[in-house]
N, C-alpha and C. Protein backbone atom coordinates (compact mmCIF):
# COMPACT_ATOMS: atom_id res chain seq x y z
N UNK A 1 226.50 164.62 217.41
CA UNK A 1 226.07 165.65 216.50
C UNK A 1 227.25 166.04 215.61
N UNK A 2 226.91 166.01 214.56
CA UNK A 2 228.03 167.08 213.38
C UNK A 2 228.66 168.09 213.34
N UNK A 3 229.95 168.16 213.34
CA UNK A 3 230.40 169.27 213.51
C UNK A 3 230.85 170.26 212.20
N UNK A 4 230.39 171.39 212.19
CA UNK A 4 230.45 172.13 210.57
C UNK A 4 231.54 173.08 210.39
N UNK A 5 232.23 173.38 211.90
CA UNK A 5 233.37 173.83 211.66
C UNK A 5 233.20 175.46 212.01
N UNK A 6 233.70 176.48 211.44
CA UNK A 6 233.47 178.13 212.01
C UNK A 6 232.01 178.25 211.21
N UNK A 7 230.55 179.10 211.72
CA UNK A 7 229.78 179.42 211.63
C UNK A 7 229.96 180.44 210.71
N UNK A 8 229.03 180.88 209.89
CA UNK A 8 228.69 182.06 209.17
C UNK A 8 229.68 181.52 207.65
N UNK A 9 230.21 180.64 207.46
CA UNK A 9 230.79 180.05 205.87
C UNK A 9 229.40 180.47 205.01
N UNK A 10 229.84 180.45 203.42
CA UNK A 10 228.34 180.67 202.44
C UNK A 10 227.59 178.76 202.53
N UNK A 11 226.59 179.29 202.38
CA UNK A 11 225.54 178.08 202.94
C UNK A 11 225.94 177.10 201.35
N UNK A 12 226.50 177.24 200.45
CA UNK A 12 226.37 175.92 199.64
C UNK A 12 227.50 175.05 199.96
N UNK A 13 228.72 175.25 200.50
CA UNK A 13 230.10 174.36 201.11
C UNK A 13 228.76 173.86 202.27
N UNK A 14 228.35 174.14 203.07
CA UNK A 14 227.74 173.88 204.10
C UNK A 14 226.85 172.45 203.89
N UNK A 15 225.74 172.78 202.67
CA UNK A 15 224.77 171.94 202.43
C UNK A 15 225.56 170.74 201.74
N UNK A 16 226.62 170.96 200.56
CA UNK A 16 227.70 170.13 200.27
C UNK A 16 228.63 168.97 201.38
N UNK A 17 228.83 170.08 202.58
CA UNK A 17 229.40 168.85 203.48
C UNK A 17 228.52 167.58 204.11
N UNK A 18 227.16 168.41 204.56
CA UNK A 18 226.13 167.79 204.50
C UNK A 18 226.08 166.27 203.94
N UNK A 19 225.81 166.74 202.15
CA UNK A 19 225.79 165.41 201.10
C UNK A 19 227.13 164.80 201.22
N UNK A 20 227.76 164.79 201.15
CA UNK A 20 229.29 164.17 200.90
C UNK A 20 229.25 163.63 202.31
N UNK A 21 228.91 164.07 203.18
CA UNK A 21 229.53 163.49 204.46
C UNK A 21 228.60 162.16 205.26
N UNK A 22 227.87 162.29 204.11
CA UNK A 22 226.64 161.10 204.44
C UNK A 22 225.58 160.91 205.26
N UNK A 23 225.53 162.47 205.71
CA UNK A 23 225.05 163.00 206.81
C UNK A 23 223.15 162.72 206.36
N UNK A 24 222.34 162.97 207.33
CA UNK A 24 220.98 162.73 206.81
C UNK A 24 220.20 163.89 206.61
N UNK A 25 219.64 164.61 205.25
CA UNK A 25 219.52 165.32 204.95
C UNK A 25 218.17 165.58 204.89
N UNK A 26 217.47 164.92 205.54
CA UNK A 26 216.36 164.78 206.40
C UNK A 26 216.45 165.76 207.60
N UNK A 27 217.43 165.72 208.18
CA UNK A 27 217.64 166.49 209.54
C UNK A 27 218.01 167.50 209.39
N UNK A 28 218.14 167.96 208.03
CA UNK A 28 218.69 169.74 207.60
C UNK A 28 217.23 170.36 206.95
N UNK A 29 217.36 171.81 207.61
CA UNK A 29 215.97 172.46 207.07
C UNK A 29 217.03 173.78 206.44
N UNK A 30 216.05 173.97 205.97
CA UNK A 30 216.65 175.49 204.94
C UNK A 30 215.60 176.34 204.88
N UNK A 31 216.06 177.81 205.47
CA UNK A 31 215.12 178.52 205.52
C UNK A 31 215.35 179.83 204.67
N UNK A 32 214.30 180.32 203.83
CA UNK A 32 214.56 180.79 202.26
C UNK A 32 213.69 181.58 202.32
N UNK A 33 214.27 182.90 201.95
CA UNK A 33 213.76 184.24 201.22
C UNK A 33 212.47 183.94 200.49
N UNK A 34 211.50 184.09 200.78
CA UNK A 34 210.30 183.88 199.61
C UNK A 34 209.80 185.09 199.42
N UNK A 35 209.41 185.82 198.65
CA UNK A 35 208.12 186.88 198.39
C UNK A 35 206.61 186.33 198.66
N UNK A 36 206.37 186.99 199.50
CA UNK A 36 204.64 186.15 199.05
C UNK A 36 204.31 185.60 200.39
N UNK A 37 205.21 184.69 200.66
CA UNK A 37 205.18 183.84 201.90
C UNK A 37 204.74 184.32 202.86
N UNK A 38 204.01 183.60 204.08
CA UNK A 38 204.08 184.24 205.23
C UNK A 38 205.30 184.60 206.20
N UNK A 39 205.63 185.58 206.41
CA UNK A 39 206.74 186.64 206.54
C UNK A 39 207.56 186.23 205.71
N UNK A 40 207.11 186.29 204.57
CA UNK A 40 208.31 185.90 203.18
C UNK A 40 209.33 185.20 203.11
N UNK A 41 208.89 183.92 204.41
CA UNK A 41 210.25 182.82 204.37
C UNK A 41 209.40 181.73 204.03
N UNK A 42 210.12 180.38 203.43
CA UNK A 42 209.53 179.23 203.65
C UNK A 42 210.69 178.28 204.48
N UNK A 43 210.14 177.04 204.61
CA UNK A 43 210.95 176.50 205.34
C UNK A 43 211.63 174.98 204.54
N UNK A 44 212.34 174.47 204.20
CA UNK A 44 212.89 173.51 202.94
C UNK A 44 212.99 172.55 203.43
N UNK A 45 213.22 171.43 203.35
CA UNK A 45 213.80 170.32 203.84
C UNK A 45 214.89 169.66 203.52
N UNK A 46 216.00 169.37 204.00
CA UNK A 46 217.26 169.29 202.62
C UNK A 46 217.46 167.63 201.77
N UNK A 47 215.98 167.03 202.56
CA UNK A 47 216.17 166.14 201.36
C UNK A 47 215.56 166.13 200.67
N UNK A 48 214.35 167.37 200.03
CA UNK A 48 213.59 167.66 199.16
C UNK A 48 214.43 168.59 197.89
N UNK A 49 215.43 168.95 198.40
CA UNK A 49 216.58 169.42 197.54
C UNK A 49 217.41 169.12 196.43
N UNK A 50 217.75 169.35 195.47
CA UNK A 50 218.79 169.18 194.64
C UNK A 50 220.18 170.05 194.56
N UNK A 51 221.55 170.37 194.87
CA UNK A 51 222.36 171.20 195.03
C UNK A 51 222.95 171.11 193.48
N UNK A 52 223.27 172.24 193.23
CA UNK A 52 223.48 173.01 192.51
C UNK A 52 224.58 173.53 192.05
N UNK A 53 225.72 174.67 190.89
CA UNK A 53 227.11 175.21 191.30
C UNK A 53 225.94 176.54 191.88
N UNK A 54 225.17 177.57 191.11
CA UNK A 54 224.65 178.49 191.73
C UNK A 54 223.42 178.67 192.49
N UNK A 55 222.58 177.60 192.09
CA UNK A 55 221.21 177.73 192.28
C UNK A 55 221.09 176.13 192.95
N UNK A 56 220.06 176.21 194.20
CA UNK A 56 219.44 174.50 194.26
C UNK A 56 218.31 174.35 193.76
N UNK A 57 218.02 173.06 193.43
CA UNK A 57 216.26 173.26 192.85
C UNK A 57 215.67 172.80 194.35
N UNK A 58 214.43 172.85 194.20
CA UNK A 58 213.07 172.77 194.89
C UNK A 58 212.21 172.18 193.59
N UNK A 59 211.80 171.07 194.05
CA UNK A 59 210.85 170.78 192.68
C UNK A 59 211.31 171.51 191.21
N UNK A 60 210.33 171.89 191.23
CA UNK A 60 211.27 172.31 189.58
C UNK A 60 211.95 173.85 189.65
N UNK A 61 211.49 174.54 190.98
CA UNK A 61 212.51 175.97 190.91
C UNK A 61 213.69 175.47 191.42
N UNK A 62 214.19 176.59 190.36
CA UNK A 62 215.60 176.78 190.85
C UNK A 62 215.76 177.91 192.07
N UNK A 63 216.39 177.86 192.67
CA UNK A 63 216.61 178.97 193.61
C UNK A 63 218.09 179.28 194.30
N UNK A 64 218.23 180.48 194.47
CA UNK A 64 220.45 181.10 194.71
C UNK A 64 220.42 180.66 195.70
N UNK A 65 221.22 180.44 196.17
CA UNK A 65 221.72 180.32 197.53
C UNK A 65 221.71 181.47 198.27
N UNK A 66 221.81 182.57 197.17
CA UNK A 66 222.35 183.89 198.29
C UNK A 66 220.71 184.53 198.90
N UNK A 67 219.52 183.44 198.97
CA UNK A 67 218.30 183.66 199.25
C UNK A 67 218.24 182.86 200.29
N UNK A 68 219.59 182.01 200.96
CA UNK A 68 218.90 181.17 202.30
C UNK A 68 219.62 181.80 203.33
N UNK A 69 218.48 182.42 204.24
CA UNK A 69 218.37 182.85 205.57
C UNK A 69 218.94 182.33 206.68
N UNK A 70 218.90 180.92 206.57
CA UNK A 70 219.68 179.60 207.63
C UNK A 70 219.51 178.66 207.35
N UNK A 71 220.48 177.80 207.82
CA UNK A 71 220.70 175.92 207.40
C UNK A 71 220.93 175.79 208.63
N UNK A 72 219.75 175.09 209.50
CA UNK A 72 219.66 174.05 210.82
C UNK A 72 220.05 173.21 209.95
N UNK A 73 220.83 172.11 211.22
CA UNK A 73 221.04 170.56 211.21
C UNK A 73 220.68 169.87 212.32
N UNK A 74 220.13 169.17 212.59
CA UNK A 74 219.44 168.31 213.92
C UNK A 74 219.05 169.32 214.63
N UNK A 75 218.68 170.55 214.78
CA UNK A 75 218.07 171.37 215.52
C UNK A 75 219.37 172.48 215.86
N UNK A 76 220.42 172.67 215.16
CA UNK A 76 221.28 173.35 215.43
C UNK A 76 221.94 174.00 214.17
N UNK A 77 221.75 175.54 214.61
CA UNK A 77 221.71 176.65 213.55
C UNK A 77 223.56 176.34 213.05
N UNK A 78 223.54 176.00 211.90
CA UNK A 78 224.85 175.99 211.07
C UNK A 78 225.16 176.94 210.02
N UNK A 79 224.43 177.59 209.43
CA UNK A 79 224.22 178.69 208.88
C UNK A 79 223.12 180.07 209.33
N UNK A 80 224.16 181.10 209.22
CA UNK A 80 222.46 182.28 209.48
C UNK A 80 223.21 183.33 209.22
N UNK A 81 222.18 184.23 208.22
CA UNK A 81 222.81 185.65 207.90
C UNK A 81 222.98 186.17 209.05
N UNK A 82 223.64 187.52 209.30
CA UNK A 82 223.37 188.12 209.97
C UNK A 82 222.10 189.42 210.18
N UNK A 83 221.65 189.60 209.01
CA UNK A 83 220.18 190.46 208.91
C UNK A 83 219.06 189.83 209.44
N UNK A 84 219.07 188.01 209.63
CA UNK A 84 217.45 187.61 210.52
C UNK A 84 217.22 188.04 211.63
């Protein structure tokens, strides 16, 4: 398994080591602030992604970073605010 180093870093170095590290971005989910949603999260997939300097897209939205809740990798929480 991957190691990401001290927990709680901002989630775009995170999703970045991810890509660069050749890692499979298939096995990263991203879980994101939505309005609307059921309990106003959705859940991402990080190879449905595009990264970004401020924003990643999703299909054609753009969306901040400072809207993702947590970045699992193979089933292991690598990012998470502390407010979930």
């Amino acid at each position: 398994m991957a190691d990401f180093g001290p927990e709680g870093r901002h989630p775009r170095p995170i999703l970045n080591e991810i890509k660069w590290r050749g890692l499979d971005m298939d096995k990263c989910e991203i879980e994101v602030l939505h309005r609307g949603a059921p309990r106003n999260r959705i859940i991402i997939r990080g190879s449905d992604i595009s990264l970004g300097r401020s924003f990643f897209t999703f299909g054609e939205t753009m969306i901040p970073y400072h809207r993702i809740l947590r970045v699992r990798y193979d089933g292991r929480t690598v990012f998470s605010r502390a407010e979930i």
